[in-house]
N, C-alpha and C. Protein backbone atom coordinates (compact mmCIF):
# COMPACT_ATOMS: atom_id res chain seq x y z
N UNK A 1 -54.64 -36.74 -0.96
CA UNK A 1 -55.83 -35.98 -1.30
C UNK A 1 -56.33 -36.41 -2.65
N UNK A 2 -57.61 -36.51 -2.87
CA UNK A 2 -58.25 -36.98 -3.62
C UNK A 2 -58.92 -35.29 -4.51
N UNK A 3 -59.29 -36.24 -5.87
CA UNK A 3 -60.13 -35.17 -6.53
C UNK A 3 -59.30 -34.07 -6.90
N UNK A 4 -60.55 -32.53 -7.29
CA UNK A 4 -59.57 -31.81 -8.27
C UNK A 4 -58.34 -31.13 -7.16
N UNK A 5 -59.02 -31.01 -5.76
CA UNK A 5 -57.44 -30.35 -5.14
C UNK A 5 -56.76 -31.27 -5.06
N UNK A 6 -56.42 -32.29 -5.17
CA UNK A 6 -55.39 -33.16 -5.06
C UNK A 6 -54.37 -33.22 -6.55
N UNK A 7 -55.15 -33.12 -7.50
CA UNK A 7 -54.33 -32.89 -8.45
C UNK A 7 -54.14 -31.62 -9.07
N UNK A 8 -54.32 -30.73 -8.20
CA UNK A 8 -53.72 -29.18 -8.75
C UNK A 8 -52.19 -29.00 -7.66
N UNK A 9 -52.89 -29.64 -6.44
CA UNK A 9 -51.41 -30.07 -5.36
C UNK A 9 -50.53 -30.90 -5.88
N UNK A 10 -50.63 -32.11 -6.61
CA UNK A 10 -49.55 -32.74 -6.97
C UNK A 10 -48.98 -32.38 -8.36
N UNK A 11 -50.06 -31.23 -9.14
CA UNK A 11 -48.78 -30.07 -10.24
C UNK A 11 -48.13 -29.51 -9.45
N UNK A 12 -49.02 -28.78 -8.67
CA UNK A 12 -47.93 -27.67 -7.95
C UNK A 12 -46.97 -28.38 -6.98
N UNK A 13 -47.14 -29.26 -6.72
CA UNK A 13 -45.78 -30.00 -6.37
C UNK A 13 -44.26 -30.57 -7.01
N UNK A 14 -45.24 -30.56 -8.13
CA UNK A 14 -44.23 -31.42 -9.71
C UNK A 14 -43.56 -29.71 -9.87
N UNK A 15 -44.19 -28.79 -10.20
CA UNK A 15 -43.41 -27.76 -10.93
C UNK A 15 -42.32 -27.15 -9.58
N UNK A 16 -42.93 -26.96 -8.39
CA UNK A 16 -42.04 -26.34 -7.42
C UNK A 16 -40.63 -27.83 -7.66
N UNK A 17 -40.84 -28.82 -7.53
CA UNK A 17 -39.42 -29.55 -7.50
C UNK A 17 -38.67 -29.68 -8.90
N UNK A 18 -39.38 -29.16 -9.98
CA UNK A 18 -38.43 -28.78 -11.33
C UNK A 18 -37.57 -27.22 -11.00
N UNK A 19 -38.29 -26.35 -10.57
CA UNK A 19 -37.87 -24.83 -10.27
C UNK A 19 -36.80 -25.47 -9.36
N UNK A 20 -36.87 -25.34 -7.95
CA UNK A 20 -36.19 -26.02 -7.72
C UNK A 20 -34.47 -26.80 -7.89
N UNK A 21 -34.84 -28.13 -8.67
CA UNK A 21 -33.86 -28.64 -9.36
C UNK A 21 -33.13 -27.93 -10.29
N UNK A 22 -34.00 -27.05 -10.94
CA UNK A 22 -33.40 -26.20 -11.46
C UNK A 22 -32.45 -25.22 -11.31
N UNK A 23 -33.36 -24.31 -10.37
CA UNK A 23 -32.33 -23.79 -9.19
C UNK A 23 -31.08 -24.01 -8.63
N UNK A 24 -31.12 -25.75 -8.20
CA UNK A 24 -29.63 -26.05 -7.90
C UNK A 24 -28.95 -25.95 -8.87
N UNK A 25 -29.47 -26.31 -9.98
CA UNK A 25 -28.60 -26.39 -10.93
C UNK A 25 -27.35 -25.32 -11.25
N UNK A 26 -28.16 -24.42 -11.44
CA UNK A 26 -27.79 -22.92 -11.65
C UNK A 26 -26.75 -22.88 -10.91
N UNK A 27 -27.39 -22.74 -9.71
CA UNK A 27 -26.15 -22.33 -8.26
C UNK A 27 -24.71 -23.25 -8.27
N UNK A 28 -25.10 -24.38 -8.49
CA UNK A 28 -23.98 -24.85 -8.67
C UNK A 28 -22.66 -24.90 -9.65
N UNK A 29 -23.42 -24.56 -11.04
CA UNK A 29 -22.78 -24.22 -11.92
C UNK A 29 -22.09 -22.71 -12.79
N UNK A 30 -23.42 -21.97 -12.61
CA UNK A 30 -23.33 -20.88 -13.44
C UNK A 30 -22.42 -19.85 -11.91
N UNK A 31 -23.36 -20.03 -10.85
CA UNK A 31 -22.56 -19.41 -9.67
C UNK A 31 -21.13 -19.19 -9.82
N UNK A 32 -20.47 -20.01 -9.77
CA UNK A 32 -19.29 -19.95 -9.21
C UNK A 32 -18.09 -19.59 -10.40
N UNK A 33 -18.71 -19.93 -11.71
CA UNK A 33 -18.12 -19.15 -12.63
C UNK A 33 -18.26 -17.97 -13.12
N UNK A 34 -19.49 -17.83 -13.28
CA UNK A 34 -19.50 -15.90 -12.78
C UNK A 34 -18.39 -15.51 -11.36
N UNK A 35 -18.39 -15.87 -10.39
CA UNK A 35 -17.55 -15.29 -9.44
C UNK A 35 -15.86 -15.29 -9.69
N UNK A 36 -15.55 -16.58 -10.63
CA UNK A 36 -14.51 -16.67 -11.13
C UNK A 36 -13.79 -15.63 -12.16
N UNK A 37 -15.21 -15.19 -13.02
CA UNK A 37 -14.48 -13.97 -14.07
C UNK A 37 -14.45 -12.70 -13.49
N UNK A 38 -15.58 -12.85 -12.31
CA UNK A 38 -16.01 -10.99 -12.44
C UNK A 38 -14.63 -10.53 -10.90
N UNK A 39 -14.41 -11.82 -10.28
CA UNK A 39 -13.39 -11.61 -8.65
C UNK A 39 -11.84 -11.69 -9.49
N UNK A 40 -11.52 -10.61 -8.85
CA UNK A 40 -9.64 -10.64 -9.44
C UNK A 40 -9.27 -10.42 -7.97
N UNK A 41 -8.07 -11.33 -8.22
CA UNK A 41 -7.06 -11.26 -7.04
C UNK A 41 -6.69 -9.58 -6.26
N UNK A 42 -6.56 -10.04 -5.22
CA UNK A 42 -6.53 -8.28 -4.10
C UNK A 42 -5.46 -7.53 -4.63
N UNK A 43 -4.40 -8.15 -5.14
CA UNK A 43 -3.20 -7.21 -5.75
C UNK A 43 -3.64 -6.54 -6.99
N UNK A 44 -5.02 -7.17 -7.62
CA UNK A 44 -4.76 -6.30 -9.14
C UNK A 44 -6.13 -5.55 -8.77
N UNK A 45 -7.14 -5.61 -7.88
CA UNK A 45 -7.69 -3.95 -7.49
C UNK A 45 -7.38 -3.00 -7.31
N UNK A 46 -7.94 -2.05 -8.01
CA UNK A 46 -7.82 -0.39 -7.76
C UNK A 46 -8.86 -0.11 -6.82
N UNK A 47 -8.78 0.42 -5.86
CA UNK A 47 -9.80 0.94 -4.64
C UNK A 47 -10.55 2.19 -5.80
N UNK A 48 -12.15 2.41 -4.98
CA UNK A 48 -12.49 3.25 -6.29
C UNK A 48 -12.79 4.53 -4.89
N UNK A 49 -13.08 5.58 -5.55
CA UNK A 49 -13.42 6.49 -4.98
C UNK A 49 -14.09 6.50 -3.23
N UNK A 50 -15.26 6.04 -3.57
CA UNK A 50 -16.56 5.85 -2.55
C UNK A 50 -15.41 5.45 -1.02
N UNK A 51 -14.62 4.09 -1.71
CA UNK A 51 -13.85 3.75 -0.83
C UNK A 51 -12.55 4.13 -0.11
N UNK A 52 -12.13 4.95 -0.94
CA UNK A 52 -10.86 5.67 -0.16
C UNK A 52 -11.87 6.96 0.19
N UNK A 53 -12.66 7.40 0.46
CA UNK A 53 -13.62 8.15 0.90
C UNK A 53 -14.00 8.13 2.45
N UNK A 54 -14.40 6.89 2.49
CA UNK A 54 -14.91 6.30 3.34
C UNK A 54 -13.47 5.57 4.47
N UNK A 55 -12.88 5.22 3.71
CA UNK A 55 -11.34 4.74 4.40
C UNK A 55 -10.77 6.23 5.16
N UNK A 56 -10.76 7.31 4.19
CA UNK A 56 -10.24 8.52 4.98
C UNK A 56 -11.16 8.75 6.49
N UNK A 57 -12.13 8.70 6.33
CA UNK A 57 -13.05 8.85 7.38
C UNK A 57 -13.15 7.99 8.48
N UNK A 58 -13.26 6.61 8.11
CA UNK A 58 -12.77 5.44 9.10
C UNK A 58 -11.62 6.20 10.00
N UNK A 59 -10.38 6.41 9.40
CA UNK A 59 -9.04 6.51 9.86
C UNK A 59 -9.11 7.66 10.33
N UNK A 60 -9.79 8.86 10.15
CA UNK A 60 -10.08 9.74 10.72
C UNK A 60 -10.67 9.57 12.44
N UNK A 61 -11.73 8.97 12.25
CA UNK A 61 -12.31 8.11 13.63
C UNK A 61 -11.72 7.61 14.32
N UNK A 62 -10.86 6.76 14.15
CA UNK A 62 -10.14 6.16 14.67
C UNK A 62 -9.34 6.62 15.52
N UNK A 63 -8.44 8.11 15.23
CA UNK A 63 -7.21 8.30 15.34
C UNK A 63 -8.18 9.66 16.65
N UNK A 64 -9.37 10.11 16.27
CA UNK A 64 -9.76 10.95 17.53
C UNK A 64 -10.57 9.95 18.07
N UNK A 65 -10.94 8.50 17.94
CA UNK A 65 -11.01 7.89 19.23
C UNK A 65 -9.96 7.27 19.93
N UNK A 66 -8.38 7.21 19.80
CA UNK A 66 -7.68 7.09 20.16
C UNK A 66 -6.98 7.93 20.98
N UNK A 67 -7.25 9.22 20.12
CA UNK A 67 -6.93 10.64 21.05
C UNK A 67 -7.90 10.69 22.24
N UNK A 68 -9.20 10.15 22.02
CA UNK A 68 -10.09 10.45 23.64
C UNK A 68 -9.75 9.65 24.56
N UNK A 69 -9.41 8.30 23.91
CA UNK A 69 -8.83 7.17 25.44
C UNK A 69 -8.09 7.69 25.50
N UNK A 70 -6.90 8.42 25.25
CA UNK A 70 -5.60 8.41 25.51
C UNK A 70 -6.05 9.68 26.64
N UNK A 71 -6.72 10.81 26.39
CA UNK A 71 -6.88 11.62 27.19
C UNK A 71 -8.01 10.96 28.69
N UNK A 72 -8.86 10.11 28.45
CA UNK A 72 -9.08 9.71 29.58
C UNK A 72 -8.62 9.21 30.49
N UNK A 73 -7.71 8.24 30.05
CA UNK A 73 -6.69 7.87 30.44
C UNK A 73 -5.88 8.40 31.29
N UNK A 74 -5.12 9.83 30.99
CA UNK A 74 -4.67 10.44 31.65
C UNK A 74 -4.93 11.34 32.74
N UNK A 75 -6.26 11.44 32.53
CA UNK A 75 -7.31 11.84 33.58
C UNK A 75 -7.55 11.08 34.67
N UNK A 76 -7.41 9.91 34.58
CA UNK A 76 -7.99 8.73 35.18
C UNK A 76 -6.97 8.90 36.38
N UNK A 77 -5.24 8.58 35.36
CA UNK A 77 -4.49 8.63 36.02
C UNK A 77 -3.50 9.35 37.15
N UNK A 78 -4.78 10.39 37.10
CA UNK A 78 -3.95 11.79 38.13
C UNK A 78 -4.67 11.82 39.58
């Protein structure tokens, strides 16, 4: 492309592949060391509230959908 849209397209082409490059940059570097300080190994977590919350309730579910097969089950089987 010729003329002035052609060269407002080939800035905006130049800056999207600096952002971009940039971008990788980041991801590749800053990424994974942030994940390195802020992730601790599964043995040295403390579960926080929300989650043993939510774990009681899971296991709660669980144990009366286990109780309903078990009773259909026995229904089934008579």
């Amino acid at each position: 492309m010729g003329g002035v849209v052609g060269r407002l397209f080939r800035e905006f082409a130049v800056t999207l592949s600096a952002a971009i490059l940039v971008s990788l940059a980041i991801s590749l570097t800053a990424t994974p060391m942030m994940c390195a300080r802020l992730l601790r190994p599964v043995g040295e977590r403390k579960p926080g509230r929300l989650f043993l919350a939510s774990e009681r309730v899971f296991r709660w579910m669980l144990a009366e959908y286990e109780a309903s097969s078990r009773g259909r089950s026995r229904i089934r089987a008579s």
